[in-house]
N, C-alpha and C. Protein backbone atom coordinates (compact mmCIF):
# COMPACT_ATOMS: atom_id res chain seq x y z
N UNK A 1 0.86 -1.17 0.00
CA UNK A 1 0.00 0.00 0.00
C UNK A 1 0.91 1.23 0.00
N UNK A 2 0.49 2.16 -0.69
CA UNK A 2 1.22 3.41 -0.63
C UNK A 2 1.24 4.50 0.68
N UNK A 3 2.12 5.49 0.55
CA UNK A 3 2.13 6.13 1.99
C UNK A 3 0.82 6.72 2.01
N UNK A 4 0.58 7.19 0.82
CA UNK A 4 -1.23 8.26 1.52
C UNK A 4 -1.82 7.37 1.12
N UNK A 5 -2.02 6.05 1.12
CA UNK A 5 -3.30 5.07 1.58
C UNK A 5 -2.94 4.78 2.75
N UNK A 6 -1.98 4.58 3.13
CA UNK A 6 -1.54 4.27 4.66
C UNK A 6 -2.02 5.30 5.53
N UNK A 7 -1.79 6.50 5.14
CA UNK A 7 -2.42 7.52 5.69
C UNK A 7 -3.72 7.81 5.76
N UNK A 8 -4.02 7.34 4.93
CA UNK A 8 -5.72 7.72 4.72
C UNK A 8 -6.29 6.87 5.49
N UNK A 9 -5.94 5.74 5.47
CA UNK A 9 -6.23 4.44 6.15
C UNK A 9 -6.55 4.67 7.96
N UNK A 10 -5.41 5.46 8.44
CA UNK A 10 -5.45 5.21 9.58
C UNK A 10 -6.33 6.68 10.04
N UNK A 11 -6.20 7.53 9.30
CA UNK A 11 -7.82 8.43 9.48
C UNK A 11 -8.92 8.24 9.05
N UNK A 12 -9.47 7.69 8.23
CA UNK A 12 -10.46 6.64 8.09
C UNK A 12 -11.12 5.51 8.93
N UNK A 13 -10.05 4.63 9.16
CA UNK A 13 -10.72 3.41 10.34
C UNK A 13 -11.94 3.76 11.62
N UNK A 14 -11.40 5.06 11.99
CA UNK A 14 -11.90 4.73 13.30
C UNK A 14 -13.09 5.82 12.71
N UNK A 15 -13.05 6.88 11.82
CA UNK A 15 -14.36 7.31 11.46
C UNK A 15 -15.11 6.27 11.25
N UNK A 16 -15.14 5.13 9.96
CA UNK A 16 -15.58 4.14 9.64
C UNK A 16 -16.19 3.36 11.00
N UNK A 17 -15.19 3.20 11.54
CA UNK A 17 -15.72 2.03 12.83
C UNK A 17 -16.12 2.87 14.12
N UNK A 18 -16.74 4.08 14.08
CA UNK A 18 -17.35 5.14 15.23
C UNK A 18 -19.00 4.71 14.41
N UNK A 19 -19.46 4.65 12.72
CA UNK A 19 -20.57 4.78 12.24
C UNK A 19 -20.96 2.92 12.28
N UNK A 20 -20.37 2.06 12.53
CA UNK A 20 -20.86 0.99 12.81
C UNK A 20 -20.50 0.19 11.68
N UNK A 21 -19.14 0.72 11.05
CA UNK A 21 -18.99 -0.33 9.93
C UNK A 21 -17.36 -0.51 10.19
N UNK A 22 -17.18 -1.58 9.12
CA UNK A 22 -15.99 -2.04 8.81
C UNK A 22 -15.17 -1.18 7.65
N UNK A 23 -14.12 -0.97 7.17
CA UNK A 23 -13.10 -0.48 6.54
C UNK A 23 -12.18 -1.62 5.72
N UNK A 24 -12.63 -2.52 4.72
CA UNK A 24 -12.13 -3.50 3.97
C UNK A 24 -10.55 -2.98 3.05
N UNK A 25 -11.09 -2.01 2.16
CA UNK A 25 -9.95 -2.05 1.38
C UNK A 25 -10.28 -0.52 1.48
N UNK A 26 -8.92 0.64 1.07
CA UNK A 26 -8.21 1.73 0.58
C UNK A 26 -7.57 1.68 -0.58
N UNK A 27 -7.93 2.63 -1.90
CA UNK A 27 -7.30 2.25 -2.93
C UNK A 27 -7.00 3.85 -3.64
N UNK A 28 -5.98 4.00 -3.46
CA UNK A 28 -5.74 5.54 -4.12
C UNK A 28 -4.89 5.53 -5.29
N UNK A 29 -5.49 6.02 -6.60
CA UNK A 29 -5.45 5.65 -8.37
C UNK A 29 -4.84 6.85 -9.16
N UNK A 30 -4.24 7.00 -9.45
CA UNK A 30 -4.16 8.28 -10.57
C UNK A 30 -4.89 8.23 -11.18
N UNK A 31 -6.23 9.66 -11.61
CA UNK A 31 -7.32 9.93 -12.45
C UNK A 31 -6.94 11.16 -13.28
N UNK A 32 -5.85 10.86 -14.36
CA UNK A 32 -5.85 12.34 -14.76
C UNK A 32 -4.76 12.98 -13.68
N UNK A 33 -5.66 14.51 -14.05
CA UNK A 33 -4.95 15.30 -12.79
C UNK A 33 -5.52 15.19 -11.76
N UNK A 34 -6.58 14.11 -11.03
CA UNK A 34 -6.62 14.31 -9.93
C UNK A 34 -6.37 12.92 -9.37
N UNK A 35 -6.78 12.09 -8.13
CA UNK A 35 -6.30 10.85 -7.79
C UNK A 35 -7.96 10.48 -7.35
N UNK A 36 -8.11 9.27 -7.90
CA UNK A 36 -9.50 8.18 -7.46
C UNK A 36 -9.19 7.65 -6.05
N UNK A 37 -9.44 8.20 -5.07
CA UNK A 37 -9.87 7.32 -3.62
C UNK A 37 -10.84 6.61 -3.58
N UNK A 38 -10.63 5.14 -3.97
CA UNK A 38 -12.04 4.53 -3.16
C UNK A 38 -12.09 3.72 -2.48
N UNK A 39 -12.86 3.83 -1.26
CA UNK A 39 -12.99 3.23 0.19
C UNK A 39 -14.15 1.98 -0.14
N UNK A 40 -13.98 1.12 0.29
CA UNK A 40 -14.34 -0.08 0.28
C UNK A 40 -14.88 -0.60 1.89
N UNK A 41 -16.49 -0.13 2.07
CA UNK A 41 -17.08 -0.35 3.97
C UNK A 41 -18.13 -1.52 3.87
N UNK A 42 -18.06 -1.93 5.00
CA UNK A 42 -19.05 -3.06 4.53
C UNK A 42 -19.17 -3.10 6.62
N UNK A 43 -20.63 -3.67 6.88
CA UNK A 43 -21.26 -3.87 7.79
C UNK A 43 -21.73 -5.27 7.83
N UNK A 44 -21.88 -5.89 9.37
CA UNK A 44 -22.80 -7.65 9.74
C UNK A 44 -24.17 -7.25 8.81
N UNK A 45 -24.83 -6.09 8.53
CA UNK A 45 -26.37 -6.51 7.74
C UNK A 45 -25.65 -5.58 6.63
N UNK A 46 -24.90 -5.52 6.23
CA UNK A 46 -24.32 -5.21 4.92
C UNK A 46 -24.50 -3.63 5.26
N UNK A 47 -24.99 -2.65 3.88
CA UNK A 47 -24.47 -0.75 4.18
C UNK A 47 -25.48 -0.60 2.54
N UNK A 48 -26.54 0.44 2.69
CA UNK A 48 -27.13 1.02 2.03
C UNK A 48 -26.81 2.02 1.67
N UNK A 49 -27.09 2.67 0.10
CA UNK A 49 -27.20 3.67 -0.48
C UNK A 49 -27.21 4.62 0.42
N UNK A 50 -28.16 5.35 1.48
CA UNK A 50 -28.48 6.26 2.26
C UNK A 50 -27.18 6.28 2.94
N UNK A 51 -26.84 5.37 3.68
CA UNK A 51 -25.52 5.25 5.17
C UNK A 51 -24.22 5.59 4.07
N UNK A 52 -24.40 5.06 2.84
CA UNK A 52 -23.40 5.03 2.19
C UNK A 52 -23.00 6.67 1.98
N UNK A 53 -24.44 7.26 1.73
CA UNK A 53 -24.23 8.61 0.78
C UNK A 53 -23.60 10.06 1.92
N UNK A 54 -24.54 9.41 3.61
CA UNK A 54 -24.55 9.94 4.86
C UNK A 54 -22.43 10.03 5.27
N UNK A 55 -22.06 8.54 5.11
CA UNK A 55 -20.59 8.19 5.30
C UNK A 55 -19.49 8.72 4.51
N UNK A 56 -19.99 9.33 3.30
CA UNK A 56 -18.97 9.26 2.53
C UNK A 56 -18.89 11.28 2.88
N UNK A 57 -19.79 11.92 2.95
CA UNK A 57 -19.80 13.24 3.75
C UNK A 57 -18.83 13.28 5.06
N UNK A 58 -19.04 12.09 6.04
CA UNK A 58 -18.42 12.39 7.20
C UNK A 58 -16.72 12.11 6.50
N UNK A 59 -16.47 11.44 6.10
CA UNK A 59 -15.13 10.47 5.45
C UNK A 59 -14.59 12.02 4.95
N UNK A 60 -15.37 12.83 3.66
CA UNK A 60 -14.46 13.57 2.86
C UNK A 60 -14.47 14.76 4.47
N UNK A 61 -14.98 14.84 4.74
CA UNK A 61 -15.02 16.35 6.27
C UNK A 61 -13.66 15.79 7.01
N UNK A 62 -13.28 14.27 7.57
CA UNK A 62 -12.06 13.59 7.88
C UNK A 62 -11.09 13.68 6.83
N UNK A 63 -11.48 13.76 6.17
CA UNK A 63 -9.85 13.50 5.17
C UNK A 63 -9.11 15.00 5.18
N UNK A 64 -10.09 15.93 4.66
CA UNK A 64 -9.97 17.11 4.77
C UNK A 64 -9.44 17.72 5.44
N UNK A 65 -10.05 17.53 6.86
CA UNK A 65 -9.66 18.36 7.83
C UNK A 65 -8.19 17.61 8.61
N UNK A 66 -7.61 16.17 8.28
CA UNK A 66 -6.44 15.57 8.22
C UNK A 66 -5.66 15.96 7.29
N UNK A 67 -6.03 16.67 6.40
CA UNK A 67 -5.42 16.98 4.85
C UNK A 67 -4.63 15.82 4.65
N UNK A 68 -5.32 14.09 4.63
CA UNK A 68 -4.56 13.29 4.22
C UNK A 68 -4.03 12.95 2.98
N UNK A 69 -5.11 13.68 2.24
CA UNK A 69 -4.74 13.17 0.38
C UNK A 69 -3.36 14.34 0.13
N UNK A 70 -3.37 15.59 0.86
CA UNK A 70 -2.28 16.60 0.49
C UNK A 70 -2.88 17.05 -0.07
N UNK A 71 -2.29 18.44 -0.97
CA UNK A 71 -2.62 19.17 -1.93
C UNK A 71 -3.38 18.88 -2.92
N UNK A 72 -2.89 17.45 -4.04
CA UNK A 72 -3.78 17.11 -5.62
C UNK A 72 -4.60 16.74 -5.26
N UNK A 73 -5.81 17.43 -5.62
CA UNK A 73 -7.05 17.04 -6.13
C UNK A 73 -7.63 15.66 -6.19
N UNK A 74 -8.52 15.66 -5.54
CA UNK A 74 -9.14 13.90 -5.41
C UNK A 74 -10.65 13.81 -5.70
N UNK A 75 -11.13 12.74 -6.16
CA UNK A 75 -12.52 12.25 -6.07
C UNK A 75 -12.61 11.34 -5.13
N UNK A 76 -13.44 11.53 -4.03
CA UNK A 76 -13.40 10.40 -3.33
C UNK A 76 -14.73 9.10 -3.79
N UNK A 77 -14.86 8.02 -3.49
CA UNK A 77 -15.99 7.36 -3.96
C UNK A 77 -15.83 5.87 -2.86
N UNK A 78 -16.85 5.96 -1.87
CA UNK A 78 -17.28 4.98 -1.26
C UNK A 78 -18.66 3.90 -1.83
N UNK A 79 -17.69 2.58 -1.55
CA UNK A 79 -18.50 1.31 -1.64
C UNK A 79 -18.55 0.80 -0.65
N UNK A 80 -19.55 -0.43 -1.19
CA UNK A 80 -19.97 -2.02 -0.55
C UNK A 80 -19.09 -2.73 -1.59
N UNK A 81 -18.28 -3.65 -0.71
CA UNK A 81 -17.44 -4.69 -1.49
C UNK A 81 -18.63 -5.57 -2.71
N UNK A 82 -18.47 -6.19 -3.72
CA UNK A 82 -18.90 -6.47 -4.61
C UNK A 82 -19.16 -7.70 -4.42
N UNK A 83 -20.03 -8.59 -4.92
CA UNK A 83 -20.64 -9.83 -4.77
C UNK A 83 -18.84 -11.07 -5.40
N UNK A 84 -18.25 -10.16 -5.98
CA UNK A 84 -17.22 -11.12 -6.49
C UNK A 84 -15.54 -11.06 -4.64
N UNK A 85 -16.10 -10.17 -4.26
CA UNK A 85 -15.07 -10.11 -3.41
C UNK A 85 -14.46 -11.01 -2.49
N UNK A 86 -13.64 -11.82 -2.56
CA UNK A 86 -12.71 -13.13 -1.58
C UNK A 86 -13.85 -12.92 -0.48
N UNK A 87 -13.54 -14.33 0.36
CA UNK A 87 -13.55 -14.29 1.78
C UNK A 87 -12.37 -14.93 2.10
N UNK A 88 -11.89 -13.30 2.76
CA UNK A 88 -10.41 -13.50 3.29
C UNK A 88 -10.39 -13.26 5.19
N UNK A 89 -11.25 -13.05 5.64
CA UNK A 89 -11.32 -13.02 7.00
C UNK A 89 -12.80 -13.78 7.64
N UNK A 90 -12.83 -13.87 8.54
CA UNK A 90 -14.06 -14.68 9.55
C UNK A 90 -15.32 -13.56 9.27
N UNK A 91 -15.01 -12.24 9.30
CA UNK A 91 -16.18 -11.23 8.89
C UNK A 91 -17.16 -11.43 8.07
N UNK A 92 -16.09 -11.67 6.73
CA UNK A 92 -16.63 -12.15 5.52
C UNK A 92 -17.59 -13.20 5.40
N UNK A 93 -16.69 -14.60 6.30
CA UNK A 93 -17.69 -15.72 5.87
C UNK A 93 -18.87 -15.77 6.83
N UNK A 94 -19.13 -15.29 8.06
CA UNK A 94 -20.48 -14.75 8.53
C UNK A 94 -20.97 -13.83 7.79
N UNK A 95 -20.90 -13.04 6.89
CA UNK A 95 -21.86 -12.02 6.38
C UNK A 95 -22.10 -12.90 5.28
N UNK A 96 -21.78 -14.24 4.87
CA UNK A 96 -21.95 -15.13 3.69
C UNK A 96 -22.54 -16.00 4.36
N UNK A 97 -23.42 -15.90 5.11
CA UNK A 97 -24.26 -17.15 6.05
C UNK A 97 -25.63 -17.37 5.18
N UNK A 98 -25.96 -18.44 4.21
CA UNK A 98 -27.03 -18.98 3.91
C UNK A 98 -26.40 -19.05 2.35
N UNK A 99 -25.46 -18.02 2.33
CA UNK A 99 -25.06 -18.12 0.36
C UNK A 99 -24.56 -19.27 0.48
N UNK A 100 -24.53 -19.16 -1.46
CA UNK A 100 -23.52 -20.19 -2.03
C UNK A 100 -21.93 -19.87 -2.40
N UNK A 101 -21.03 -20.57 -1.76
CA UNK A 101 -19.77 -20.35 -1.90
C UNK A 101 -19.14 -21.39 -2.90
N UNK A 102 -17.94 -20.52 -3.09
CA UNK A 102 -16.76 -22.05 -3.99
C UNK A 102 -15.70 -21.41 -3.74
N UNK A 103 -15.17 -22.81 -2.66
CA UNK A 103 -13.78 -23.05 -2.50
C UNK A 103 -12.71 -23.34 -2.64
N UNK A 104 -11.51 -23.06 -2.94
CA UNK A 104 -9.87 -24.13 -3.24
C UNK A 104 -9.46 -24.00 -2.31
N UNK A 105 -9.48 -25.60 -1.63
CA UNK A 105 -8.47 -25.66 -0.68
C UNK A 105 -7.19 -25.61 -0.88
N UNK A 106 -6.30 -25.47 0.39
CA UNK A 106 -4.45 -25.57 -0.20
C UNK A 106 -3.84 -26.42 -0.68
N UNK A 107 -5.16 -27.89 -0.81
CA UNK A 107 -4.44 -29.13 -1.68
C UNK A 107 -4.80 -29.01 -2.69
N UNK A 108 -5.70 -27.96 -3.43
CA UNK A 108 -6.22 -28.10 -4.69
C UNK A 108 -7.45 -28.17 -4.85
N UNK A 109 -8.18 -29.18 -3.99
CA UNK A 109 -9.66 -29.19 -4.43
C UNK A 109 -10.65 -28.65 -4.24
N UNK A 110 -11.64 -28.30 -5.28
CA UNK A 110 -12.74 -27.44 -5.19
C UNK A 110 -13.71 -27.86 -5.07
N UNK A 111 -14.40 -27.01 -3.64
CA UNK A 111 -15.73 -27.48 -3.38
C UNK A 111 -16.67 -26.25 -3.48
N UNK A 112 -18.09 -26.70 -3.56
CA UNK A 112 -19.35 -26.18 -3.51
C UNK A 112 -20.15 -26.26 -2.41
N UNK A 113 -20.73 -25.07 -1.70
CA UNK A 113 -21.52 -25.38 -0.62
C UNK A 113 -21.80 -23.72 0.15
N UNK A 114 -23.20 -24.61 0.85
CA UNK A 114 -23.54 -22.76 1.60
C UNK A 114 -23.21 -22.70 3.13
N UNK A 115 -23.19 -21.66 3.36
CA UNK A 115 -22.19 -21.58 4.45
C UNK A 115 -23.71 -21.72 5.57
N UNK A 116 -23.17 -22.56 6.55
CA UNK A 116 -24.15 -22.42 7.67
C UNK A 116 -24.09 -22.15 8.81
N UNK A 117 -22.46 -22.12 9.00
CA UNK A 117 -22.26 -21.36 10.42
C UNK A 117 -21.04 -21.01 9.98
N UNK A 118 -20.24 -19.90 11.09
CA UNK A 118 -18.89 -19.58 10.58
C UNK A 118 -18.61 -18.66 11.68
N UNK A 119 -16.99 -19.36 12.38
CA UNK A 119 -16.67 -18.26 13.74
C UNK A 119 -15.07 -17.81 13.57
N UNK A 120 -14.64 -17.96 14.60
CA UNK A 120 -12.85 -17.12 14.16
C UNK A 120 -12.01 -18.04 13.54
N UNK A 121 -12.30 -18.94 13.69
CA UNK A 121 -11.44 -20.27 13.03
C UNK A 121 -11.59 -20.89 12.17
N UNK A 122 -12.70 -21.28 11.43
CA UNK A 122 -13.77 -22.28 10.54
C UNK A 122 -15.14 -21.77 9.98
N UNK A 123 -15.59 -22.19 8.95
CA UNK A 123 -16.77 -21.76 8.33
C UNK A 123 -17.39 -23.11 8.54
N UNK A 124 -18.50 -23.73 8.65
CA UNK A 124 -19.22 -25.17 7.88
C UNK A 124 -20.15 -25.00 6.92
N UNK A 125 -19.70 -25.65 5.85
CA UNK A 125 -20.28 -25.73 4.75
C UNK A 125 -21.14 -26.66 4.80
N UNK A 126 -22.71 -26.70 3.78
CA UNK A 126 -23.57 -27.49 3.67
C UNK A 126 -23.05 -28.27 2.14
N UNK A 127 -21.94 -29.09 2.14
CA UNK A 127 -21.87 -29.72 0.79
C UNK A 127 -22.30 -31.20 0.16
N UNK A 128 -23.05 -31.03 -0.45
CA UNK A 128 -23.57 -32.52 -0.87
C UNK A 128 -24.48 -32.57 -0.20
N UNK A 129 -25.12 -32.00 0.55
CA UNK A 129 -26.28 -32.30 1.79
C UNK A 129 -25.53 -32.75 3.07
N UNK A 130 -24.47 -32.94 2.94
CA UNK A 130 -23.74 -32.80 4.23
C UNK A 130 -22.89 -31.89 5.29
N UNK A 131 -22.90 -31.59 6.17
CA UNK A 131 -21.90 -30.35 6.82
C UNK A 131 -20.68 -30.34 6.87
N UNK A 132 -19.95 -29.67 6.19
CA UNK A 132 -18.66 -30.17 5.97
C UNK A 132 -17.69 -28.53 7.03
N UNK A 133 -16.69 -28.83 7.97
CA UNK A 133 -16.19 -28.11 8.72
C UNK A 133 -15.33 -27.35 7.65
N UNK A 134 -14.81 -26.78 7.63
CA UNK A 134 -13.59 -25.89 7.10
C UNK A 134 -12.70 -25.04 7.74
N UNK A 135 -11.55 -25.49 8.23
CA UNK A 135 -10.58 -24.15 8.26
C UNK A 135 -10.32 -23.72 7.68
N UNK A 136 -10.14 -22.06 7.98
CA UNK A 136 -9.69 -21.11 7.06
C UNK A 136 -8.37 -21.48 6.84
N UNK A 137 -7.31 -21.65 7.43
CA UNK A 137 -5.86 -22.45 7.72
C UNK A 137 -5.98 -23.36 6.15
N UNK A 138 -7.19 -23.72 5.99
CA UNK A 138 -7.02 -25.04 4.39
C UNK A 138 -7.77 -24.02 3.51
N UNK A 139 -8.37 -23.54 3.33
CA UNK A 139 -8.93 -22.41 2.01
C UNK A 139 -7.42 -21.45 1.70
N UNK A 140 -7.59 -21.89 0.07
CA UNK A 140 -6.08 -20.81 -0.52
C UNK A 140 -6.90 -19.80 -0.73
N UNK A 141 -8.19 -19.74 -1.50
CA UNK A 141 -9.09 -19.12 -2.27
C UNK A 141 -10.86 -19.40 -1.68
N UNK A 142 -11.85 -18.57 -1.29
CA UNK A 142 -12.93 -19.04 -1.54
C UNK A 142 -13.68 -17.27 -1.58
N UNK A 143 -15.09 -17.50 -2.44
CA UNK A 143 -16.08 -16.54 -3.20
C UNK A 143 -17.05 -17.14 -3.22
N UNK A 144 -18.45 -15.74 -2.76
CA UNK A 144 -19.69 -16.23 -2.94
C UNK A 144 -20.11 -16.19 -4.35
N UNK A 145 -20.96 -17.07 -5.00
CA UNK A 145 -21.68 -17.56 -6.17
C UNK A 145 -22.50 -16.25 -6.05
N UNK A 146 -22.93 -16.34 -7.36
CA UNK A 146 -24.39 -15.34 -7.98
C UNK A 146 -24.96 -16.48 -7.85
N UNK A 147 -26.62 -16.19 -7.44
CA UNK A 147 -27.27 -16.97 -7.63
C UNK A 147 -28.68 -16.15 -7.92
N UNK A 148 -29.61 -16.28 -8.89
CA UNK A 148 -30.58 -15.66 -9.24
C UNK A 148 -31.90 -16.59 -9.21
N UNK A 149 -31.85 -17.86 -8.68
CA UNK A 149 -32.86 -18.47 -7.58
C UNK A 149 -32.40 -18.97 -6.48
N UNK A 150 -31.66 -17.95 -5.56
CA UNK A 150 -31.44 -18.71 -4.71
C UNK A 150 -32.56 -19.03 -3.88
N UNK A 151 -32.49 -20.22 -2.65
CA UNK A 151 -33.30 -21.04 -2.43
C UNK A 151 -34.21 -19.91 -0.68
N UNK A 152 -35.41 -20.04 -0.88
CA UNK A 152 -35.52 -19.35 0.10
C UNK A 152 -35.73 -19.55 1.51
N UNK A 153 -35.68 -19.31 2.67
CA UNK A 153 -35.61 -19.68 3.98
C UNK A 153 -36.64 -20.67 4.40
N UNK A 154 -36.51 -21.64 4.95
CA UNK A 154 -37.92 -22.09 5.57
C UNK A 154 -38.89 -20.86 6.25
N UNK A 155 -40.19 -20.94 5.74
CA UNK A 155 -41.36 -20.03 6.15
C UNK A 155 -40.90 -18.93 5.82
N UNK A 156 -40.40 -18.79 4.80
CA UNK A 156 -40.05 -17.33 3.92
C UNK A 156 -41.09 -16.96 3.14
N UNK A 157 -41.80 -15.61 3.06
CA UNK A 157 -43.22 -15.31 2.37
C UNK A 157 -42.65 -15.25 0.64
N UNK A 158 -42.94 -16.06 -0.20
CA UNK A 158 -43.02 -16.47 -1.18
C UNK A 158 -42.99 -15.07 -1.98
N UNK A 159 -43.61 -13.86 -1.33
CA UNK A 159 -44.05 -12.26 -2.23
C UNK A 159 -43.23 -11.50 -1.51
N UNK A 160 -42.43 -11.81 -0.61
CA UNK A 160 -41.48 -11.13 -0.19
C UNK A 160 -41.55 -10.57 1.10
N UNK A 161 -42.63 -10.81 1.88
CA UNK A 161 -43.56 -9.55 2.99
C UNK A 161 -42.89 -10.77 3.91
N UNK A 162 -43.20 -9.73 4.97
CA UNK A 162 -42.53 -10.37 6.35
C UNK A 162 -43.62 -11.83 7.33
């Protein structure tokens, strides 16, 4: 990481984690003449448009008043990590509780399965119809699936209503 993501980083975090979210990735780009900041937040019930639009006000008022970017000119632009994004920490694979994942373990093999529980050490996967444990220690690689039927909860209202 570069020095003013490092910087930005560590004035960022604790704004980020004062509004009830997490701080995933910092990525500062050359745009032209000015530089692309974009912050990458994500929350346990995920982060909406609104919190997003509310956060990214408090973030540029912090950066600012840190003058972390320096002098050149910046766009800043806050996200939600993307449906393609790793699960590289225990955060991740609890906020992936009911999806469909695919894994490579560190011997190679790839599995399929939805996550049904997941704590600091291990995820368990539902694979084959069976529960299969996982340490993170054996995943080189794992990502949640798109799924556009995914399957819906027991006693889930069919029209969507509670």
């Amino acid at each position: 990481m570069s020095a003013v993501a490092d910087r930005v980083q560590e004035v960022l975090r604790p704004v980020v984690a004062d509004a009830g979210y997490d701080l995933e990735t910092v990525d500062v780009q050359p745009a032209g003449r000015r530089r692309l900041l974009r912050v990458v937040v994500d929350g346990d019930s995920g982060i909406d448009l609104d919190a997003i639009a509310a956060l990214t006000r408090t973030l540029s008022s912090a950066l600012d008043e840190a003058e972390a970017m320096g002098d050149q000119p910046y766009v800043l632009e806050v996200t939600s990590p993307g449906v393609d994004r790793p699960l590289t920490q225990p955060r991740h694979w609890r906020r992936a509780r009911g999806h469909l994942v695919e894994v490579t373990l560190a011997d190679g093999v790839v599995l399929s399965g939805r996550v049904q529980t997941a704590d600091d050490d291990a995820a368990v996967l539902e694979v084959d119809g069976e529960p299969r444990r996982l340490a993170y220690a054996t995943v080189r690689r794992a990502s949640v699936q798109v799924e556009f039927n995914r399957p819906r909860p027991a006693g889930a209202d069919p029209d969507g209503g509670a």
